[in-house]
Protein backbone atom coordinates (compact mmCIF):
# COMPACT_ATOMS: atom_id res chain seq x y z
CA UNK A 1 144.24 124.14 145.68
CA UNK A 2 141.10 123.53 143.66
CA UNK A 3 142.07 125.78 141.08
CA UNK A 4 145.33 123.95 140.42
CA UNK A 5 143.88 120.53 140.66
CA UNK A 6 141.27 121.75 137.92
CA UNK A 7 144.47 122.92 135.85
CA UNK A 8 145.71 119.89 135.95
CA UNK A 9 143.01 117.98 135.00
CA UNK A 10 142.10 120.36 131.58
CA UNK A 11 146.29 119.65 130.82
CA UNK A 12 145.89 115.83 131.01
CA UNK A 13 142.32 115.68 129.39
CA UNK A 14 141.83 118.04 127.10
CA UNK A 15 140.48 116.35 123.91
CA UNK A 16 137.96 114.40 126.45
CA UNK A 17 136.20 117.88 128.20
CA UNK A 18 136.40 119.20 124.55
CA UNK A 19 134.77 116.33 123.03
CA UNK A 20 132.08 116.64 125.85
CA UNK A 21 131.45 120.25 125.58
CA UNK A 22 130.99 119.82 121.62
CA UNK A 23 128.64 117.61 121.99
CA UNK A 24 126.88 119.17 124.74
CA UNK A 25 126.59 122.11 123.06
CA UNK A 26 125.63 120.63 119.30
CA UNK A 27 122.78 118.24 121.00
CA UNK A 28 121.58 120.76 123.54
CA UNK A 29 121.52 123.91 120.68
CA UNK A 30 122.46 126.18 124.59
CA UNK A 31 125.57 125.48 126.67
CA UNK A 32 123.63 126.41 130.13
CA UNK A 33 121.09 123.92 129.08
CA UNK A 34 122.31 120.77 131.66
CA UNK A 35 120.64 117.22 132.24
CA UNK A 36 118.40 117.93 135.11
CA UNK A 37 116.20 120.41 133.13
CA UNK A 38 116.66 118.25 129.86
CA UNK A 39 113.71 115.49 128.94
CA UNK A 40 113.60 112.15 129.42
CA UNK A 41 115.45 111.67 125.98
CA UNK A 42 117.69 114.25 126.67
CA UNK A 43 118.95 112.18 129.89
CA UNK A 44 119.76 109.47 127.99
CA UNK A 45 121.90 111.09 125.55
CA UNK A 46 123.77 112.79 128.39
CA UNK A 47 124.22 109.79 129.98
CA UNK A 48 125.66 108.13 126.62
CA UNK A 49 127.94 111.02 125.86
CA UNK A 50 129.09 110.74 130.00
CA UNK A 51 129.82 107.00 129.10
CA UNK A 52 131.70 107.48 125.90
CA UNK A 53 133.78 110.17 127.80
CA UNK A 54 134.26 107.85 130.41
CA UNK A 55 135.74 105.35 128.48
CA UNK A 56 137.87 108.00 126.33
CA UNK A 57 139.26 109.12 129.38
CA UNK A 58 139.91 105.59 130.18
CA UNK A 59 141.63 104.68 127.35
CA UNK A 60 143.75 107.32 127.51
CA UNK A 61 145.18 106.99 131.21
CA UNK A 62 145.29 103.65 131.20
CA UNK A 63 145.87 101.48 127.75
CA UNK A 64 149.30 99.75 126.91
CA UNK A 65 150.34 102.02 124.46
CA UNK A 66 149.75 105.56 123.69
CA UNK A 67 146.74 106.37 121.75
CA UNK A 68 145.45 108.71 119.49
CA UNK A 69 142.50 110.70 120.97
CA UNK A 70 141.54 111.83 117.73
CA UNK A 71 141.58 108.71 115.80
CA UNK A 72 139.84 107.19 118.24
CA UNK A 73 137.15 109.84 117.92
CA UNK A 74 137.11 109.24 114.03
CA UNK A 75 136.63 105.91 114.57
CA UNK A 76 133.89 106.06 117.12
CA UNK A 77 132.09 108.56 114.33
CA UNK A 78 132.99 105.82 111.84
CA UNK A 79 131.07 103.36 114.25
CA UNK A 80 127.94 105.77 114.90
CA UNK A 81 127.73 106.49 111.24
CA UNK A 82 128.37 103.20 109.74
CA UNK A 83 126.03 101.02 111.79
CA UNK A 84 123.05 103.02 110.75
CA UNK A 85 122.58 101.12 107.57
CA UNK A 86 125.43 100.30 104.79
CA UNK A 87 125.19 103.15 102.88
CA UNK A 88 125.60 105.82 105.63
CA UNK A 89 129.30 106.46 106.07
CA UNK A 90 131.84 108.84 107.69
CA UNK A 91 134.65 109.65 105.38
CA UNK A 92 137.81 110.98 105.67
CA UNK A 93 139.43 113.96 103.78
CA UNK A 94 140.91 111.41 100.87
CA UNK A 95 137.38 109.36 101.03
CA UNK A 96 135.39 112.32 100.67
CA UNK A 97 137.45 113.28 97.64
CA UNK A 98 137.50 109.94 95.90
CA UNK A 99 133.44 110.47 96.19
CA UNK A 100 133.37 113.41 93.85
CA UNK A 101 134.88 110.60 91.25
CA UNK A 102 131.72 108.53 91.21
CA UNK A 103 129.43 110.88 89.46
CA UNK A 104 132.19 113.10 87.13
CA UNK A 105 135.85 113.06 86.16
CA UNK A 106 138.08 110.36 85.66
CA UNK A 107 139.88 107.69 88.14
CA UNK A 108 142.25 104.64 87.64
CA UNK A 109 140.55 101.42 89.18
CA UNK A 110 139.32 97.47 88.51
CA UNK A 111 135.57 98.80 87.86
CA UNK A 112 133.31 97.02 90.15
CA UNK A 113 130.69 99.08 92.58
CA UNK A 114 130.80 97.59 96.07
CA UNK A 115 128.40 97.93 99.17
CA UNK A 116 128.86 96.56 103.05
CA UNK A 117 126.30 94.27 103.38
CA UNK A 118 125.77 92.60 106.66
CA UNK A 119 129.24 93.86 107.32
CA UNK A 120 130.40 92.07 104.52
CA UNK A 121 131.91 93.87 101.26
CA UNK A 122 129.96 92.85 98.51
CA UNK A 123 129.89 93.45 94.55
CA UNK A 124 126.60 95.19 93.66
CA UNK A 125 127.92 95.02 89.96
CA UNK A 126 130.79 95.07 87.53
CA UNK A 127 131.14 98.52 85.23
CA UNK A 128 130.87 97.34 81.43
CA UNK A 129 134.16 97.37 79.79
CA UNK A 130 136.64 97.40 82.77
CA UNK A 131 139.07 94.93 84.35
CA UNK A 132 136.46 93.51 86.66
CA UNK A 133 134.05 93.00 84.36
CA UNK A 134 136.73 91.21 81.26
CA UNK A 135 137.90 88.78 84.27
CA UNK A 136 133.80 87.74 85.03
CA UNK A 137 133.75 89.25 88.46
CA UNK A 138 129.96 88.95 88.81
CA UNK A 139 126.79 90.91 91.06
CA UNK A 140 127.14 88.97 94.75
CA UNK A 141 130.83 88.07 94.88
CA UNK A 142 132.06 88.24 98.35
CA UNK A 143 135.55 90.27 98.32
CA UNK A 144 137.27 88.76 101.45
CA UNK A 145 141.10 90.16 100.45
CA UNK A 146 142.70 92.52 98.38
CA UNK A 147 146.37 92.17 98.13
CA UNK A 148 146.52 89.32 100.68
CA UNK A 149 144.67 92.11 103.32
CA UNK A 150 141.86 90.50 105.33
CA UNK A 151 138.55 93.22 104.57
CA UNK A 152 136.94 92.28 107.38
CA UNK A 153 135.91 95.46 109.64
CA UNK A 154 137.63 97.05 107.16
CA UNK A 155 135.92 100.43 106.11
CA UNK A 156 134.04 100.83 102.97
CA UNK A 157 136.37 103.99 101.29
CA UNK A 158 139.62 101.78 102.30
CA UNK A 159 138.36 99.26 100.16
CA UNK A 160 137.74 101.23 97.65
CA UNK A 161 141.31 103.25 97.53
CA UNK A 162 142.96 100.08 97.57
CA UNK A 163 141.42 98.64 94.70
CA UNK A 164 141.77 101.97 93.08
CA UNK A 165 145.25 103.56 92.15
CA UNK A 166 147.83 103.45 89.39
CA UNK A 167 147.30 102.59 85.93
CA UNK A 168 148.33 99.19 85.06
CA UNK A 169 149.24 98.14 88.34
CA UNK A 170 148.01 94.48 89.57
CA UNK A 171 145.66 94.40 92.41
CA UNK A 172 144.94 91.12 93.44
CA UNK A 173 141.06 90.55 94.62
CA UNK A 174 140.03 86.96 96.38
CA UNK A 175 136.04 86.38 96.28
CA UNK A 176 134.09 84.06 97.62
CA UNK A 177 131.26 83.36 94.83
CA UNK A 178 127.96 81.25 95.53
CA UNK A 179 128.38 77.47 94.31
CA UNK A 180 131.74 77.68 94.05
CA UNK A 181 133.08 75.15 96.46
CA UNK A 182 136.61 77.41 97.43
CA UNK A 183 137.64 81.46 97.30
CA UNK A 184 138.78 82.70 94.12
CA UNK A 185 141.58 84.73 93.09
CA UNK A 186 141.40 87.15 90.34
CA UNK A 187 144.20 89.64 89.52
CA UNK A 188 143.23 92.89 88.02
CA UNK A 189 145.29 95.40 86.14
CA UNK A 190 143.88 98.66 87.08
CA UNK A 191 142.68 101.03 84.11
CA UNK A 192 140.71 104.18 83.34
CA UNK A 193 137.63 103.70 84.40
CA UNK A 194 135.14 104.73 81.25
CA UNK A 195 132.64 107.38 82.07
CA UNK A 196 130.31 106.78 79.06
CA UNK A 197 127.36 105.58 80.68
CA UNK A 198 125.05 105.18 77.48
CA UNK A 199 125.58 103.03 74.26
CA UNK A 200 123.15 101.81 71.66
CA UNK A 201 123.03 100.17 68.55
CA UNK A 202 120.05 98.57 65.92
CA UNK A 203 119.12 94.86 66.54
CA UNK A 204 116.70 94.66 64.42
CA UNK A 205 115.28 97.07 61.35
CA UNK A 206 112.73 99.01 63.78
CA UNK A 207 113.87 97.65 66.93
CA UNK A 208 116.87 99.52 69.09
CA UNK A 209 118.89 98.20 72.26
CA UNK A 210 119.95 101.50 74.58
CA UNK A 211 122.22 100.26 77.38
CA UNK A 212 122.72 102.37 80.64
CA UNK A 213 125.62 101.74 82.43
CA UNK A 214 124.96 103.92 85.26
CA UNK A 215 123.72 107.47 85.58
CA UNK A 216 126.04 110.15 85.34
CA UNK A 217 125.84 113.68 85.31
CA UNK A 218 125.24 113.79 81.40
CA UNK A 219 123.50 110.13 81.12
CA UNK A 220 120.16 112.18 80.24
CA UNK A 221 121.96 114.35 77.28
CA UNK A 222 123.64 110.79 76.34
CA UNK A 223 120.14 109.07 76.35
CA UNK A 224 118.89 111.71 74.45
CA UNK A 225 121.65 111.61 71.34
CA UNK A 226 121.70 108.08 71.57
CA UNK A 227 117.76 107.70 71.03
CA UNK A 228 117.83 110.11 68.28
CA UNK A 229 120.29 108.39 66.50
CA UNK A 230 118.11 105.23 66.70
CA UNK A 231 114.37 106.60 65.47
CA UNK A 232 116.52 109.14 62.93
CA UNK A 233 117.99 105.68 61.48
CA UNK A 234 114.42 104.14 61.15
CA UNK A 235 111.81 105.94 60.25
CA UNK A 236 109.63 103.50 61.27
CA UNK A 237 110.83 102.70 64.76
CA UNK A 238 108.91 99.76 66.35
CA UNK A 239 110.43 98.83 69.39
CA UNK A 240 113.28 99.66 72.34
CA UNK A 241 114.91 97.11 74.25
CA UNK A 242 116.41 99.05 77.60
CA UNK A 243 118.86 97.30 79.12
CA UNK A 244 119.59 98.06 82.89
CA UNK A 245 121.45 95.06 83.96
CA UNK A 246 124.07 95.58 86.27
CA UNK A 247 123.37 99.19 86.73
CA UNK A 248 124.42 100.21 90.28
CA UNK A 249 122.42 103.94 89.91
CA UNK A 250 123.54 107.31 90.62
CA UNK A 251 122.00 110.23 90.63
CA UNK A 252 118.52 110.88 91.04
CA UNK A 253 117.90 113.50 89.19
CA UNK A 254 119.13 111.90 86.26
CA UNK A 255 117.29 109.02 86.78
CA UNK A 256 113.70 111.00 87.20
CA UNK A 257 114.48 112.74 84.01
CA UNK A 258 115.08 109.60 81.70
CA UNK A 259 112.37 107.98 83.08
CA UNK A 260 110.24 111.56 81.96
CA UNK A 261 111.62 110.87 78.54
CA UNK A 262 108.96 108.03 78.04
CA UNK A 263 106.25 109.08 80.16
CA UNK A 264 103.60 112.06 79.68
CA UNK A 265 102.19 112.51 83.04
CA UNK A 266 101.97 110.91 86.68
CA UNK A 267 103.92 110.57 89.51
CA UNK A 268 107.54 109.04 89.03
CA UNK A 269 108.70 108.36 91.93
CA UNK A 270 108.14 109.83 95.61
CA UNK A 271 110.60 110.29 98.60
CA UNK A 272 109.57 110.48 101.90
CA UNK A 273 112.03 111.12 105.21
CA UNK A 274 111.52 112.22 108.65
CA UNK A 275 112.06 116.10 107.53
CA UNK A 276 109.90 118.05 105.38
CA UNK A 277 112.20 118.82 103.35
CA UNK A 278 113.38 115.56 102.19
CA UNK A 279 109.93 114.67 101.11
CA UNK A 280 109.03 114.76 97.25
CA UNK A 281 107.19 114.14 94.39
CA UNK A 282 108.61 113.73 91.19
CA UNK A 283 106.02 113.96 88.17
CA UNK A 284 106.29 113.55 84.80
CA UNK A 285 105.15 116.10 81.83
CA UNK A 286 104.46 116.16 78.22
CA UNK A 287 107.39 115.78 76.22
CA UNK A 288 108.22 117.75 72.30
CA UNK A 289 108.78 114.03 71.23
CA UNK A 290 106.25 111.41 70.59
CA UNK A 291 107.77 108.57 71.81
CA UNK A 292 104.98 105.73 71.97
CA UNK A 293 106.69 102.58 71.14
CA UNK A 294 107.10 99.69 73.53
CA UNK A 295 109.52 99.08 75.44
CA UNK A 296 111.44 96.13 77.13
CA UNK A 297 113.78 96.95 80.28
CA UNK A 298 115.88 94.32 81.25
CA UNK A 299 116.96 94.03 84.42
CA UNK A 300 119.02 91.62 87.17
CA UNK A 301 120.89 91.44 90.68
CA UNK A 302 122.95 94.45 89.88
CA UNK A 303 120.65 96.39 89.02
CA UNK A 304 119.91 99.46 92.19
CA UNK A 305 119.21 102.65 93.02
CA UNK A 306 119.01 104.81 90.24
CA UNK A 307 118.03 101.88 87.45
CA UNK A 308 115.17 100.68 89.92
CA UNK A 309 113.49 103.41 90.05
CA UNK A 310 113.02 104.23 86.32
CA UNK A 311 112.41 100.08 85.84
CA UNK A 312 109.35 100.95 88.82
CA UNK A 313 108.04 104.21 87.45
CA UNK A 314 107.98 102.47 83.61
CA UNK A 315 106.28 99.22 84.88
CA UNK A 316 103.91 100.87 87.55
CA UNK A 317 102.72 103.17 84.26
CA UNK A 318 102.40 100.30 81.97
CA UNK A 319 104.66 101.70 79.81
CA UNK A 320 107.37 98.81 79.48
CA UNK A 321 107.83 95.03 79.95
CA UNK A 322 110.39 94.41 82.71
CA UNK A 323 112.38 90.95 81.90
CA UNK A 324 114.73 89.28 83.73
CA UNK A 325 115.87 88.36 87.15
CA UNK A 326 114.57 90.49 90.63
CA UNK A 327 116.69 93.68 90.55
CA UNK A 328 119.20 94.75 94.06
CA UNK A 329 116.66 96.43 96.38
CA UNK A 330 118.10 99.19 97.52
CA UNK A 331 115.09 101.61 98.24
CA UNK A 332 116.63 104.65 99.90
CA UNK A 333 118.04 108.29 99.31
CA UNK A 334 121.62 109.45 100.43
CA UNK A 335 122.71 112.84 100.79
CA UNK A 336 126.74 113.52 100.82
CA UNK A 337 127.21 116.77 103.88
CA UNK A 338 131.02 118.18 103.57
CA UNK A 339 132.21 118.72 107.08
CA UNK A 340 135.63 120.84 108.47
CA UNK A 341 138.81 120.20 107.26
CA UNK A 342 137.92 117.99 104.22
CA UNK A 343 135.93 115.59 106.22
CA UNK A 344 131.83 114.34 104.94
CA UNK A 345 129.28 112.04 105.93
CA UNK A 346 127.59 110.42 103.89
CA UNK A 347 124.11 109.19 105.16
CA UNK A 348 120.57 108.36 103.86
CA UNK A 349 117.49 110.90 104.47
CA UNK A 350 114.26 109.37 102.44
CA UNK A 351 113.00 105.92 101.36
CA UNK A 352 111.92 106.04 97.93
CA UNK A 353 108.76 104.69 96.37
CA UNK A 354 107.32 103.96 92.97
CA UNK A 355 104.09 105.82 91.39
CA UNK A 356 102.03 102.79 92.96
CA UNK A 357 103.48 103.67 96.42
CA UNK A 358 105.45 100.15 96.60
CA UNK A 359 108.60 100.19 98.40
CA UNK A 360 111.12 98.19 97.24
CA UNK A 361 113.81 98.26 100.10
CA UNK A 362 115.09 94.85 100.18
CA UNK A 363 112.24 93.17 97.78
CA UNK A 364 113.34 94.65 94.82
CA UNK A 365 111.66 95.61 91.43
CA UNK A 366 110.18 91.83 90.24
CA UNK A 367 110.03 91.30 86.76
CA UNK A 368 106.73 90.78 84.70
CA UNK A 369 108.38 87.91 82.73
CA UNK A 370 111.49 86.17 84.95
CA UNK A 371 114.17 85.32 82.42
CA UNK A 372 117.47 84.15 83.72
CA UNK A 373 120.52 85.44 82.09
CA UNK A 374 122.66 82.79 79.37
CA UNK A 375 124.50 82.76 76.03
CA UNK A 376 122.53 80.78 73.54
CA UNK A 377 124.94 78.59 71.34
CA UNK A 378 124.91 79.47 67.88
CA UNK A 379 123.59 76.13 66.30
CA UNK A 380 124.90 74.83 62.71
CA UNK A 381 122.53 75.16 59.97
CA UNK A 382 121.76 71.25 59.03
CA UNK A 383 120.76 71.15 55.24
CA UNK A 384 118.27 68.54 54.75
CA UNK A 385 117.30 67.21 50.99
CA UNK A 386 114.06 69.76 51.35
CA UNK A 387 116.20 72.49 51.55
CA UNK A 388 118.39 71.62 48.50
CA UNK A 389 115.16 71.27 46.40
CA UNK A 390 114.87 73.83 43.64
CA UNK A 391 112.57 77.11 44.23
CA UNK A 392 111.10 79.48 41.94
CA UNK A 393 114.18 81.78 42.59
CA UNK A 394 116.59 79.41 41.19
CA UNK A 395 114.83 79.17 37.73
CA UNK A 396 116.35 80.23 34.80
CA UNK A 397 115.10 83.67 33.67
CA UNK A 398 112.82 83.93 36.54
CA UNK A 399 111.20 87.13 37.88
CA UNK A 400 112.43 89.51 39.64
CA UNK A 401 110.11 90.28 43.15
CA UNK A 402 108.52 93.33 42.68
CA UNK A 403 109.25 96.71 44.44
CA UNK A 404 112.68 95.31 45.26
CA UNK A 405 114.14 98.92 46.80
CA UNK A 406 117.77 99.65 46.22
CA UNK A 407 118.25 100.03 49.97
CA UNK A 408 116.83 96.45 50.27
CA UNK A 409 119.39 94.94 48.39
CA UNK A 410 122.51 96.42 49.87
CA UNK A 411 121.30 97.09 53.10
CA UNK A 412 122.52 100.59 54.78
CA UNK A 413 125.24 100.16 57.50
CA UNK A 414 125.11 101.80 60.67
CA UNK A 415 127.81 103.20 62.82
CA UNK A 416 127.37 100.94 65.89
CA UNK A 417 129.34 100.53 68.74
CA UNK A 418 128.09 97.51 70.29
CA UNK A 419 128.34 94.09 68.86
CA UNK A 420 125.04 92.87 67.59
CA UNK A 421 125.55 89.50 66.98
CA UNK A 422 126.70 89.21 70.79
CA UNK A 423 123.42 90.53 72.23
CA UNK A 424 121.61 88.32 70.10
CA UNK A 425 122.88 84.98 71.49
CA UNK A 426 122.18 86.88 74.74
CA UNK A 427 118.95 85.23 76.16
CA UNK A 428 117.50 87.91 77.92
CA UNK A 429 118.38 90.04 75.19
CA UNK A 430 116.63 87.83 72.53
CA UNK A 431 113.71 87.28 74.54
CA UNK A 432 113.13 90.80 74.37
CA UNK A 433 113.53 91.39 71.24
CA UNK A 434 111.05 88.68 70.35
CA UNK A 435 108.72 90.04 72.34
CA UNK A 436 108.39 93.43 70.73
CA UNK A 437 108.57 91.70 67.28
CA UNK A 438 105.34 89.42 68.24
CA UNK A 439 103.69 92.58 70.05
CA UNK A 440 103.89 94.28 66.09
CA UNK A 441 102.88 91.74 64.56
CA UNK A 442 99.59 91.23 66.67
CA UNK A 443 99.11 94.83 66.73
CA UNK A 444 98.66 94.47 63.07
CA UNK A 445 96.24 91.45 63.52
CA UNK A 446 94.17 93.09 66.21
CA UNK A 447 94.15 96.42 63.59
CA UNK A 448 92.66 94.34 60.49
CA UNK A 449 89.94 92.81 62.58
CA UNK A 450 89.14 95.97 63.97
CA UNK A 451 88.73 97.14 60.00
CA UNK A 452 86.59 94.47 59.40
């Protein structure tokens, strides 16, 4: 009689003893290992794991409808995982895959990166150049629908694959934005997503502007070309403006090596977790280029991760001016685990800190000169009679000035891919740039006096 009652019971609960025994097993590390030899913490977790098969089994007798046993396992993972913090996540097989397209190939979406915060799906920042970004979907907008579909409690990777899809296809977003008195509705035409993460171009003679976009798994090479191209087209190169603004990160690595680019020794930045081996130091060494110019980074509300951490290591070093508005905050290390059949969990391991030891987990990197971001207005020249009076120049038969080089007088164009006279009605932009103009030219005041 026992043995058929116990039959019975493994035929109508199967997935609930299985679930138990897996987790007995994975917690325990020996199936004979039971709760009344176990510790104090130990208990507990047997007792949780009784509860949540409790319930399961529950459910399953009991609920109006039929349910499935393993969905409702996924989502109690989803739960477990998800609470932990917002970037910690449990994905599903097409989740996990849609991952791999946030570091390499190419995808068909609105361009915006998105976090949960406070349960809420938020933009971190638009990608330069896509949908989200030409309709002025900005760092902070609250996405409350897409497509008419309510995103509350809904996961993070549904979000994302239904803003993502085919190419030209209208997704309709509605955001709530701060002082904006009701939600607004933007539709977006999906398109390729652009995976060039670096551009740059010459604002000044001397003076370059290298914008990061995000970091990729080629944004150092990119950085690289791109910087060449800038000293190789002035061979007296005086100043870089680095502009980080509405950078959502990426990859670590990539970010430690850029920010090596400009530094010759010291810590970069340091992760420390509960396991030894996600604690590190990342220093910097000597690099085969001299790069000693100054340097401006720019940075804002989008700007996390990845783009914080090279804006730390460059300001705790003295090695740039940070200008602009307090950057996203997001202080901590994930790690992507692949699990059986096509699942992965996502989940974060380390804090991070910069060379001074300053965690910046919710504070955020503050800039040394706060600069809030605006388009100047281009302002018509008013001729007054003092400017219509003759000058030397305008004399008949006058001089030329001397040592007048060719190169002067038709000045050289440069391939450029970015438009300058945009970033220079760009106030953070131009604030920048004045800076490292007025830091040469008191260079070369403090260097006379020195001579005499």
């Amino acid at each position: 009689m026992k043995k058929r009652s116990y039959s019975i019971l493994m035929f109508r609960l199967p997935m609930v003893i299985m679930v138990y025994l897996f987790l007995l097993v994975a917690l325990s590390g020996n199936p004979l290992l039971t709760p009344a030899v176990a510790d104090d913490n130990s208990d507990k977790t047997y007792k949780s794991l009784k509860l949540f098969t409790d319930v399961l089994e529950e459910l399953e007798k009991n609920y109006v409808d039929d349910v499935n046993t393993e969905e409702l396992i996924q989502n109690a993972i989803q739960g477990m995982v998800g609470n932990l913090d917002p970037h910690s996540s449990f994905m599903p097989p097409e989740a996990f895959d849609e991952l791999q397209d946030d570091t390499k190939g190419e995808f068909s979406g609105i361009g915006i990166v998105i976090t949960m915060k406070d349960k809420i799906l938020t933009v971190i920042s638009p990608i330069e150049g896509t949908p989200a970004y030409k309709a002025g979907i900005q760092a902070g907008d609250i996405i409350i629908k897409i497509d008419d579909k309510s995103t509350r409690d809904m996961a993070l990777w549904e979000a994302v694959n239904m803003m993502r899809g085919q190419r030209y296809k209208i997704v309709v977003i509605t955001v709530i934005r701060k002082n904006e008195p009701k939600p607004i509705e933007v539709p977006l035409k999906r398109d390729l997503i652009p995976m060039e993460s670096v551009r740059s171009v010459i604002l000044e003679p001397g003076y370059g502007y290298l914008r990061i976009t995000n970091f990729r798994m080629s944004s150092l090479d990119d950085v690289i070309n791109n910087l060449k191209r800038l000293e190789s087209d002035n061979k007296a190169f005086k100043g870089l403006v680095m502009d980080l603004r509405d950078n959502p990160g990426g990859l670590l690595d990539q970010a430690v090596k850029i920010s090596d680019i400009f530094l010759d020794k010291g810590t970069i930045v340091s992760i420390k977790g509960r396991q030894e081996i996600n604690t590190q130091v990342f220093k910097a060494y000597p690099e085969d280029e001299d790069r000693k110019y100054p340097i401006v980074v720019l940075i804002n509300g989008g700007s996390a991760s990845a783009s914080e951490i090279v804006a730390g290591a460059l300001q705790d070093h003295s090695r740039a001016l940070i200008l602009g508005t307090t950057s996203f905050g997001k202080g901590s290390v994930q790690t992507v685990h692949p699990l059986k059949e096509g699942f992965g969990i996502k989940y974060t391991i380390a804090r991070y800190y910069t060379p001074s030891g300053r965690s910046i987990q919710a504070k955020g990197i503050v800039p040394d000169i706060e600069v809030e971001y605006a388009i100047l207005e281009k302002k018509e020249k008013k001729t007054s009679v003092f400017d219509r009076m003759i000058k030397e120049k305008d004399l008949k038969n006058s001089l030329e000035p001397e040592n007048i080089k060719q190169s002067e007088k038709q000045p050289k164009k440069h391939p450029r891919r970015l438009d300058t006279s945009q970033l220079k009605h760009d106030a953070q932009v131009k604030r920048a740039l004045d800076i490292l103009i007025s830091y040469g030219v008191f260079s070369k005041l403090n260097g006379s006096q020195e001579k005499n």
